[in-house]
C-alpha atoms as a PDB file:
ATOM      1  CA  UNK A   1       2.949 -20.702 -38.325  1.00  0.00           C
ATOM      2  CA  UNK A   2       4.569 -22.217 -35.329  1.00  0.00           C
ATOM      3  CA  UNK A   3       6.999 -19.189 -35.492  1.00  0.00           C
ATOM      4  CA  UNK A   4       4.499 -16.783 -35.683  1.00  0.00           C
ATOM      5  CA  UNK A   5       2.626 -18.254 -32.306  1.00  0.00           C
ATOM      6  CA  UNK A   6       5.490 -18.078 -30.315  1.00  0.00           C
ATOM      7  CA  UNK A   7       6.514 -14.139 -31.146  1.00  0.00           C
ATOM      8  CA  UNK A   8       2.681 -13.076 -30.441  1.00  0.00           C
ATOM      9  CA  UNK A   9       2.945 -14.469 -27.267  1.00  0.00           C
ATOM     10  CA  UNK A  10       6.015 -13.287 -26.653  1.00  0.00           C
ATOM     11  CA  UNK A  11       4.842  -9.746 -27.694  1.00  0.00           C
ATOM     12  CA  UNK A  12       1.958 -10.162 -25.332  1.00  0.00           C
ATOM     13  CA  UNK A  13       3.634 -11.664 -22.671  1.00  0.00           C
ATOM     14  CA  UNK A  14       5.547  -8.273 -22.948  1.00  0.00           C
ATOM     15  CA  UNK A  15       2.325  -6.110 -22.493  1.00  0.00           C
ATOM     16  CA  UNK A  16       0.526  -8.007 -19.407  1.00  0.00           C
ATOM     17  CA  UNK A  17       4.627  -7.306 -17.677  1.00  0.00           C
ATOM     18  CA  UNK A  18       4.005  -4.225 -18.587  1.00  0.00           C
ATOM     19  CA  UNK A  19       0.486  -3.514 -17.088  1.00  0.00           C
ATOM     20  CA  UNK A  20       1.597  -4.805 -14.119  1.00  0.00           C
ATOM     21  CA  UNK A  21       3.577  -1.051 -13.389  1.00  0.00           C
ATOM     22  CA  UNK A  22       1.953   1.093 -11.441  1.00  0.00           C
ATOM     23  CA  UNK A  23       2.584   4.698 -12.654  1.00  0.00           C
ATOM     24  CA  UNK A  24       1.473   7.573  -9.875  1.00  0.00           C
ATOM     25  CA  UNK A  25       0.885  10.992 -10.890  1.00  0.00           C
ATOM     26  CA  UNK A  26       2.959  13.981  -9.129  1.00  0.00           C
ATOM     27  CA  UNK A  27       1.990  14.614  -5.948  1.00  0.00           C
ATOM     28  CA  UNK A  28       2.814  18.142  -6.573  1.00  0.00           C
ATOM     29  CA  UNK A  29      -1.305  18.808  -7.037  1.00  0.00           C
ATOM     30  CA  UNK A  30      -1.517  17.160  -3.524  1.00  0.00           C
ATOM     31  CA  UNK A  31       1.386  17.383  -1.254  1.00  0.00           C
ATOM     32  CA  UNK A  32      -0.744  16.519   1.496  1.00  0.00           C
ATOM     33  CA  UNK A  33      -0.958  12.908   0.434  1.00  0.00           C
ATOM     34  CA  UNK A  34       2.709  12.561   1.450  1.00  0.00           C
ATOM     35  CA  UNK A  35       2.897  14.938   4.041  1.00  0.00           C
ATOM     36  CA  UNK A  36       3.706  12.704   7.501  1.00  0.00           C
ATOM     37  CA  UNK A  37       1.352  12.965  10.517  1.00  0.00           C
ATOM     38  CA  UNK A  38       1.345  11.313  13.817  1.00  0.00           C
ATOM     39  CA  UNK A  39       0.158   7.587  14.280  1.00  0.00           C
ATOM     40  CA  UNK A  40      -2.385   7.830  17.018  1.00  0.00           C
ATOM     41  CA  UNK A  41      -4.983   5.522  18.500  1.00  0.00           C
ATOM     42  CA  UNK A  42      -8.656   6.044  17.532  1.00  0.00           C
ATOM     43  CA  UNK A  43     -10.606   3.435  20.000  1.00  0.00           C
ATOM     44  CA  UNK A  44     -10.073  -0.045  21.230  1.00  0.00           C
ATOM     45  CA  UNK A  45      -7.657  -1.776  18.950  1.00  0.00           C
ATOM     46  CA  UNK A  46      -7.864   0.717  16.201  1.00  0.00           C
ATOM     47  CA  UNK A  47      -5.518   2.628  14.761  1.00  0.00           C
ATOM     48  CA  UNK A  48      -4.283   5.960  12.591  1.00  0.00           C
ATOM     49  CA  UNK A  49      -1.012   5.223  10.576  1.00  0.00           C
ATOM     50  CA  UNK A  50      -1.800   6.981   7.687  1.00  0.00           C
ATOM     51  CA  UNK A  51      -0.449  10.513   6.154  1.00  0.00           C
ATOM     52  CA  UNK A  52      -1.998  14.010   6.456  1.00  0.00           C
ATOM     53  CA  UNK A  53      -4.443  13.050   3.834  1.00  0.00           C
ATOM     54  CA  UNK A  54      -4.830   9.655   3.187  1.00  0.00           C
ATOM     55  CA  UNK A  55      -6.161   7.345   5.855  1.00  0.00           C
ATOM     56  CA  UNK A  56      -4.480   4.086   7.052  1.00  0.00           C
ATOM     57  CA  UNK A  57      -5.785   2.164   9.815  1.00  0.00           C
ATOM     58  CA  UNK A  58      -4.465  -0.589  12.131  1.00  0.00           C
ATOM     59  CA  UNK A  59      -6.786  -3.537  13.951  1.00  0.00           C
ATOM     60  CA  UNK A  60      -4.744  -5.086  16.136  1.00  0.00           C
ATOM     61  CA  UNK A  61      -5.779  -8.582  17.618  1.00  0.00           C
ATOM     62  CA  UNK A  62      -4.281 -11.597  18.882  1.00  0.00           C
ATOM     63  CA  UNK A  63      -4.091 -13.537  15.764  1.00  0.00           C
ATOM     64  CA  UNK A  64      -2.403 -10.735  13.775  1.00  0.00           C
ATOM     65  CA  UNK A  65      -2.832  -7.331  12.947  1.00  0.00           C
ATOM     66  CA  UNK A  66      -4.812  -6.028   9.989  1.00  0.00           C
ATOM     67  CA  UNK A  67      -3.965  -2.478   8.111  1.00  0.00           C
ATOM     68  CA  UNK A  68      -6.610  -1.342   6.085  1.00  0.00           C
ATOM     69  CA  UNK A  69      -5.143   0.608   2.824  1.00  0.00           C
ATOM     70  CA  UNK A  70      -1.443   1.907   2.162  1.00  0.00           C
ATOM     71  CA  UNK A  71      -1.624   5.275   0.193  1.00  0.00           C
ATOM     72  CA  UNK A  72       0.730   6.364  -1.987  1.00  0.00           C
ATOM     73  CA  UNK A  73       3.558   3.495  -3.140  1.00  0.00           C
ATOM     74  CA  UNK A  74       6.401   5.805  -0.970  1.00  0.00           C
ATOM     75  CA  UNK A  75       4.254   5.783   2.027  1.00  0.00           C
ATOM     76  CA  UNK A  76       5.695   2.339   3.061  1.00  0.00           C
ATOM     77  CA  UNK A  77       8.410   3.633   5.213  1.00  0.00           C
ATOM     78  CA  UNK A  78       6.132   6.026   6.851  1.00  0.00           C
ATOM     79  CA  UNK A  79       3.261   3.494   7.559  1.00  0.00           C
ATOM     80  CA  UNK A  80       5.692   0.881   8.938  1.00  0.00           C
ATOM     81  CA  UNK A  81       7.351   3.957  11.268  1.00  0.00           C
ATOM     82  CA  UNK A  82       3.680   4.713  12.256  1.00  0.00           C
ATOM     83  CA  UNK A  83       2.856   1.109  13.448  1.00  0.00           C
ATOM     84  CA  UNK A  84       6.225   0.842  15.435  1.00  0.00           C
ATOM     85  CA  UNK A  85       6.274   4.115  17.193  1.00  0.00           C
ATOM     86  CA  UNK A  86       2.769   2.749  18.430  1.00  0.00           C
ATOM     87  CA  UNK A  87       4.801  -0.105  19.896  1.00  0.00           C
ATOM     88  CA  UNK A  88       3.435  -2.838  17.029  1.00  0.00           C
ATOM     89  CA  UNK A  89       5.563  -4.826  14.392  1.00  0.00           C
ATOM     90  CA  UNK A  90       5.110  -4.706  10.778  1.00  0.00           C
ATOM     91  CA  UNK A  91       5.692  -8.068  10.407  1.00  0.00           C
ATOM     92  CA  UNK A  92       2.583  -9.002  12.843  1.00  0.00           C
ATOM     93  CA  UNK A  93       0.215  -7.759   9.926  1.00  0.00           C
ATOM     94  CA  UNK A  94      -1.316 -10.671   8.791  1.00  0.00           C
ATOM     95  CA  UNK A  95      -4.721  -9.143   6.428  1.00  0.00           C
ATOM     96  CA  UNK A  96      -4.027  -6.383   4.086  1.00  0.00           C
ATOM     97  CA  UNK A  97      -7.494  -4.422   2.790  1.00  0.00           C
ATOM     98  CA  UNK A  98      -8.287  -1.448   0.993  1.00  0.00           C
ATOM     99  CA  UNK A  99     -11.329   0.451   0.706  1.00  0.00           C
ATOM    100  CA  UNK A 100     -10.630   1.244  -3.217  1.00  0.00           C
ATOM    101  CA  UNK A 101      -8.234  -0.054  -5.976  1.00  0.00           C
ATOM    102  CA  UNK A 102      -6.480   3.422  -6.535  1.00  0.00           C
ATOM    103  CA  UNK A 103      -3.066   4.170  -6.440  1.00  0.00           C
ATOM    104  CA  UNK A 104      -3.670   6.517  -3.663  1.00  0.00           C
ATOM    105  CA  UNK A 105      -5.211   4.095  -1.340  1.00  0.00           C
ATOM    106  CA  UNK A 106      -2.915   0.891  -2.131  1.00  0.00           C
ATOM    107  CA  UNK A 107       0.199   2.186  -3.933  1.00  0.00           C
ATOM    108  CA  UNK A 108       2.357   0.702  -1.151  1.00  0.00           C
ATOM    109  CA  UNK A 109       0.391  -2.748  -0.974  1.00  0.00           C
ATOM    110  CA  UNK A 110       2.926  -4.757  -2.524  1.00  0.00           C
ATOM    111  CA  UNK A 111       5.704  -3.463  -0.950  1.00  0.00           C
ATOM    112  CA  UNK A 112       4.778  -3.610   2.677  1.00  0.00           C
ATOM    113  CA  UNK A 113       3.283  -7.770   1.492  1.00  0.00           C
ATOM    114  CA  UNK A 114       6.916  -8.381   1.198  1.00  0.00           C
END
């Protein structure tokens, strides 16, 4: 019995690992999404640093910045260029949002956390 315990939670410890992967379609149907486009400021202390097609925003304050979604998971590089050619440091982003839990709005959330 004891046996038998410790392989199902083995075997589900395996599966919840396994959820954890996030698997994004081809962006073949939407090459925008990738696409680059210039970082620019919108008003005040706001910011574009998203792609062509999906929206990233900077608040810069005092206490640390905030960027509100990420895009696609390989947007990373892009969004951190973004923020520095504006003159800003990744690393002073202390709030990460997102507007909605889909890959194409915070595919590169756990990336740019670390």
């Amino acid at each position: 019995m004891k046996r038998t315990l410790i392989l199902v939670g083995l075997l589900c410890a395996n599966c919840l690992a396994f959820a954890q992967k996030v698997f994004e379609p081809s962006t073949k149907m939407h090459p925008e999404w990738s696409k680059p486009y210039p970082s620019f400021r919108i008003a005040g202390n706001l910011y574009y640093v998203g792609t062509y097609d999906l929206a990233c925003y900077l608040i810069v304050t005092p206490k640390g910045n905030i960027l509100i979604n990420t895009g696609l998971a390989s947007s990373a590089p892009g969004i951190k260029n973004s923020i520095e050619t504006l003159g800003f440091k990744l690393s002073d982003t202390k709030i990460l949002l997102n507007t909605q839990a889909h890959y194409d709005h915070m595919g590169a959330m756990a990336n740019i956390k670390k």
